[in-house]
Protein backbone atom coordinates (compact mmCIF):
# COMPACT_ATOMS: atom_id res chain seq x y z
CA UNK A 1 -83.95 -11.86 -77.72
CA UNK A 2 -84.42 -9.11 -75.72
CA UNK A 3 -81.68 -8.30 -72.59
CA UNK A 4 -82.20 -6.14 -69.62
CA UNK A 5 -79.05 -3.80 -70.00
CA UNK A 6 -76.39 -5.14 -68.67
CA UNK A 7 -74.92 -3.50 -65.29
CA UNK A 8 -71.35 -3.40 -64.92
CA UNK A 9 -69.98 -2.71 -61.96
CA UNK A 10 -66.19 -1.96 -61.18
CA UNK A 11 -65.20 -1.79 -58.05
CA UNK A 12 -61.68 0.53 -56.31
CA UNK A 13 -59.05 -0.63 -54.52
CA UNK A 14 -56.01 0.96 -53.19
CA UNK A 15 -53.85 -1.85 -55.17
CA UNK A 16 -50.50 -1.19 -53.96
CA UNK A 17 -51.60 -1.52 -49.81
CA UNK A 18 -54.24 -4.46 -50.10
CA UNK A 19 -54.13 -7.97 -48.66
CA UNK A 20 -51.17 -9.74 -50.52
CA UNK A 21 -52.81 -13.06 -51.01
CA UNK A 22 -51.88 -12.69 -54.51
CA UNK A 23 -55.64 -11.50 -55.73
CA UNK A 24 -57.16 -8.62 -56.94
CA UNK A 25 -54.28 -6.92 -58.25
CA UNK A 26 -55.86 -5.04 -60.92
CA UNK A 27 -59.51 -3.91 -60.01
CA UNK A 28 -62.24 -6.65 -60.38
CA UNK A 29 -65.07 -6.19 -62.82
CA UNK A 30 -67.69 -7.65 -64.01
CA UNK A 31 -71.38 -7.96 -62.95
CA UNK A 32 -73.13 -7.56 -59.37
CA UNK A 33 -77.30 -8.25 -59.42
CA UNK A 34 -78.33 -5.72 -56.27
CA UNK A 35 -78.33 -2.20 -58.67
CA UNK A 36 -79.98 -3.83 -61.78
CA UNK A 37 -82.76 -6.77 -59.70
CA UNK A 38 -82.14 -6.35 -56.54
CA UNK A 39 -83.79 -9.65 -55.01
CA UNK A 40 -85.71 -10.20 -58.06
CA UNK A 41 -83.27 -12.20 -59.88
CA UNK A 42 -83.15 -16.35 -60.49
CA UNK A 43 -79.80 -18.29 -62.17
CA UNK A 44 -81.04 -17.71 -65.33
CA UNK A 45 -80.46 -13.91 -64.49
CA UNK A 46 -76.94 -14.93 -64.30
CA UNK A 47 -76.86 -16.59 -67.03
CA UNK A 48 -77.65 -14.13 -69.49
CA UNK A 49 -75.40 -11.57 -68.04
CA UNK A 50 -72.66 -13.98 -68.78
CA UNK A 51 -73.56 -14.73 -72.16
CA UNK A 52 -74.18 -11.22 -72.81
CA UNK A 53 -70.86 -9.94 -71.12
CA UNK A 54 -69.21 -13.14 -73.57
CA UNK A 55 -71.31 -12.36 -76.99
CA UNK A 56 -70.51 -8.18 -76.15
CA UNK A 57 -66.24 -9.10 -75.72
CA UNK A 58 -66.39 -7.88 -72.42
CA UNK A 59 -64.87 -10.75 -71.04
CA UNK A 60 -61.61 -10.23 -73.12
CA UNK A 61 -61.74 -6.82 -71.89
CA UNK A 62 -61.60 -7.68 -67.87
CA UNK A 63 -65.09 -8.01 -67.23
CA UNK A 64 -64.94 -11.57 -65.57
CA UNK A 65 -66.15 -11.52 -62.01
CA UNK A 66 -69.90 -12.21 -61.69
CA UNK A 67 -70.93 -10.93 -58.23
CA UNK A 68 -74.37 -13.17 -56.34
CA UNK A 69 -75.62 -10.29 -54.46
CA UNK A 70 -78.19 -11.18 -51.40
CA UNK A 71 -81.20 -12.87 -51.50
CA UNK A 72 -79.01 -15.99 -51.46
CA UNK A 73 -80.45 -18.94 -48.57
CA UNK A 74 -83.24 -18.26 -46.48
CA UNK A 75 -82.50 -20.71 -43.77
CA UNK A 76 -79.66 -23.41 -42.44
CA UNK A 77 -79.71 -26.68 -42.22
CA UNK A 78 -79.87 -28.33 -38.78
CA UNK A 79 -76.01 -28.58 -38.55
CA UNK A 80 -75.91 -24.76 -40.08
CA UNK A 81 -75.06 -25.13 -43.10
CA UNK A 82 -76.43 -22.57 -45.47
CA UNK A 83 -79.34 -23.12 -47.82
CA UNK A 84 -79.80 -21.67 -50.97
CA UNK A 85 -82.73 -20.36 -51.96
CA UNK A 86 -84.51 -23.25 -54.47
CA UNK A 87 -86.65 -20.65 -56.29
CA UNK A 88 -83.73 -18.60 -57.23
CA UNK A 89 -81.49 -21.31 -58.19
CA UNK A 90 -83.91 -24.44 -59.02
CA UNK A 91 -80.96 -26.56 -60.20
CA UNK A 92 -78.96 -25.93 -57.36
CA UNK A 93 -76.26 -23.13 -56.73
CA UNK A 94 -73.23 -25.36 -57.79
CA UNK A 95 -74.78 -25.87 -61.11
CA UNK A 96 -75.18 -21.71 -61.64
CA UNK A 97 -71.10 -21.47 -60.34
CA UNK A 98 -70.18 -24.32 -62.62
CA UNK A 99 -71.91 -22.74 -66.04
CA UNK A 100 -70.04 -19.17 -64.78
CA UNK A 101 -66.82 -21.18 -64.44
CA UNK A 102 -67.54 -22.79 -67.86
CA UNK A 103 -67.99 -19.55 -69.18
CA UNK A 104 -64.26 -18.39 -67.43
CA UNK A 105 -65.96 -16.23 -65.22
CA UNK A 106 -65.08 -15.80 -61.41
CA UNK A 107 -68.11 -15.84 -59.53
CA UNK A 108 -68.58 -14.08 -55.97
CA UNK A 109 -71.20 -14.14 -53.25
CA UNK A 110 -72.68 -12.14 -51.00
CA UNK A 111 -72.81 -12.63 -47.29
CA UNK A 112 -72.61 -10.42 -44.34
CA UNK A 113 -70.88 -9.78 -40.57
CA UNK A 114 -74.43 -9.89 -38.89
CA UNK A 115 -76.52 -13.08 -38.46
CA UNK A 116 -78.81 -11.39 -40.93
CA UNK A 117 -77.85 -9.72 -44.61
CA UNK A 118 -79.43 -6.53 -45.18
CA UNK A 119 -82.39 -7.97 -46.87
CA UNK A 120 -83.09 -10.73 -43.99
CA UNK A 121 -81.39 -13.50 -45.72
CA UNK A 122 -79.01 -16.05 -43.30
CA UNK A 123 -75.70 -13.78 -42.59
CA UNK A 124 -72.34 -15.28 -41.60
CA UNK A 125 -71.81 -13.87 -37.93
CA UNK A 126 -71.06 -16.71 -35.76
CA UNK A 127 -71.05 -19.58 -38.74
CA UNK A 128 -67.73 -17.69 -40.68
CA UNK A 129 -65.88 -20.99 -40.74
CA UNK A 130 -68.65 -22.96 -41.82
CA UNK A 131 -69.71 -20.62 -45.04
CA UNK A 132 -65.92 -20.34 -45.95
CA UNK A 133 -66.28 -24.21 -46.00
CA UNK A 134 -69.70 -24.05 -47.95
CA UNK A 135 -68.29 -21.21 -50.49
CA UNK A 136 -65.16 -23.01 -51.34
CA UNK A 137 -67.19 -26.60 -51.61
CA UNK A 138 -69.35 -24.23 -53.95
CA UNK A 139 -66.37 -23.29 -56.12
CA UNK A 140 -67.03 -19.36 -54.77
CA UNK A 141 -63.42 -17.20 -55.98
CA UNK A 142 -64.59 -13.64 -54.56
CA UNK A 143 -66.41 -13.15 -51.21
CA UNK A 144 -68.24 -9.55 -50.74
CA UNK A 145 -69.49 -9.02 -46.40
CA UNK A 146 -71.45 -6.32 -45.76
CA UNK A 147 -72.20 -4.89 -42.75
CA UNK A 148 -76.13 -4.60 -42.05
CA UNK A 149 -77.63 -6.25 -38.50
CA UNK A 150 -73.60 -6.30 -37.03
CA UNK A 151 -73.54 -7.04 -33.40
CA UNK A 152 -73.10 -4.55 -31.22
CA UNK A 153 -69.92 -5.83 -29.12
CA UNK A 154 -67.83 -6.00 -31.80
CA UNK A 155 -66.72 -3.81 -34.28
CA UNK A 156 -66.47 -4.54 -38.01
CA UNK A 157 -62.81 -4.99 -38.17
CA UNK A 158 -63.15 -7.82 -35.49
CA UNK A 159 -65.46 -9.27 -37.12
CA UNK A 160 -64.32 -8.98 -41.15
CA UNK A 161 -60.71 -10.06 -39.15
CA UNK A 162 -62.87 -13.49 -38.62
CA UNK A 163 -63.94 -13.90 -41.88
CA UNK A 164 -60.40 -13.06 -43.16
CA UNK A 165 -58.95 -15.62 -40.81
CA UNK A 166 -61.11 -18.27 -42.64
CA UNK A 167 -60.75 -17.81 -45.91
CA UNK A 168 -57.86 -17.51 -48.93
CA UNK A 169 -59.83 -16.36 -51.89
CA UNK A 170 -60.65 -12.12 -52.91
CA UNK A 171 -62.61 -10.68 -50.00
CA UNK A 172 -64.36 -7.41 -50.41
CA UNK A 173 -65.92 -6.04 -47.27
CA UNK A 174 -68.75 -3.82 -47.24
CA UNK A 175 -68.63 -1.18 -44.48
CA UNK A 176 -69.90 1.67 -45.72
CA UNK A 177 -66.40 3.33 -44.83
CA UNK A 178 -67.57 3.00 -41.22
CA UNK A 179 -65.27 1.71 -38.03
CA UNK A 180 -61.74 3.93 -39.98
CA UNK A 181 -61.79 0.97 -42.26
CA UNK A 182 -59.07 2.94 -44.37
CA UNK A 183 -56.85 2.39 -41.34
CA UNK A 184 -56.78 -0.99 -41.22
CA UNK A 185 -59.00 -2.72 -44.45
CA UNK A 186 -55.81 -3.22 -46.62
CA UNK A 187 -54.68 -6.10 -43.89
CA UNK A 188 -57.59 -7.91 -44.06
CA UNK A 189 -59.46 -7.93 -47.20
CA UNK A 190 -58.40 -6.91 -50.96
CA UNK A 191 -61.21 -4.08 -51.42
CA UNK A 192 -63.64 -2.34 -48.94
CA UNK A 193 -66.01 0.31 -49.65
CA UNK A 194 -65.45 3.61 -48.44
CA UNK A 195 -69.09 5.69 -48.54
């Protein structure tokens, strides 16, 4: 059977000044789609990047976190709740998070500060609350924000603070290392990018 090769991805954090919510105290890795498919992925994707990270022993070795990188719902429902996308995950999004769990694999998701994500997919900006909601109900361990379509009256540690303030779970935010996010990133989330 053949196998795209496998992209692992580990990603740095300044462990000893990080949020202390008790996660991501060694470096997560594991497997994020965006470098490897981009938007062109489906569960099944998933899937085999588990099975291959499992079958290869890179579980055992700390490969465990399985990142769902954009591309994720395309709309809301009428009360805003987020959507995922049914050709990308055609037996639903808890069933993908529940054969990753089965697999002991933490699985994260992508969302981002704006209303859009960088690829015009739904964003979190103004419905925070209600995706931390949605993501936990999901069974979601890691949440990854970037920072693409952010509005322009705030600035991106007001507006990772509000994701922050909703959540309890790993929380990597995506800023590009814009807004002096090594000044104050370590109170609110457990990694940020700084490029």
């Amino acid at each position: 059977r053949n196998h795209r090769l496998i992209s692992l991805v580990l990603f740095f954090v300044g462990l000893s000044h990080a949020w202390d919510n008790g996660l991501a105290l060694l470096p997560p890795m594991g497997f994020a789609n965006w470098n490897g498919f981009g938007c062109n992925y489906t569960s099944e994707t998933f899937r085999n990047q588990a099975d291959l990270m499992v079958s290869l022993g890179l579980r055992e070795l700390g490969y465990q976190i399985m990142i769902i990188q954009e591309c994720i719902a395309t709309n809301r429902s009428s009360d805003g709740v987020l959507i995922p996308d049914k050709s990308k995950f055609p037996d639903g999004i808890e069933n993908l998070i529940d054969y990753l769990h089965n697999k002991s694999m933490k699985v994260g998701i992508y969302t981002d500060v704006g209303p859009l994500t960088c690829a015009n997919y739904q964003g979190s900006y103004g419905h925070e609350y209600q995706d931390a909601m949605t993501f936990a109900e999901w069974g979601i361990d890691f949440i990854e924000e970037d920072a693409c379509h952010k509005p322009a009256q705030y600035t991106y540690q007001e507006l990772y603070q509000t994701m922050h303030n909703a959540i309890n779970i790993m929380f990597y935010m995506c800023a590009w290392g814009s807004d002096d996010i090594q000044e104050w990133g370590a109170q609110i989330g457990n990694l940020w990018r700084s490029t």
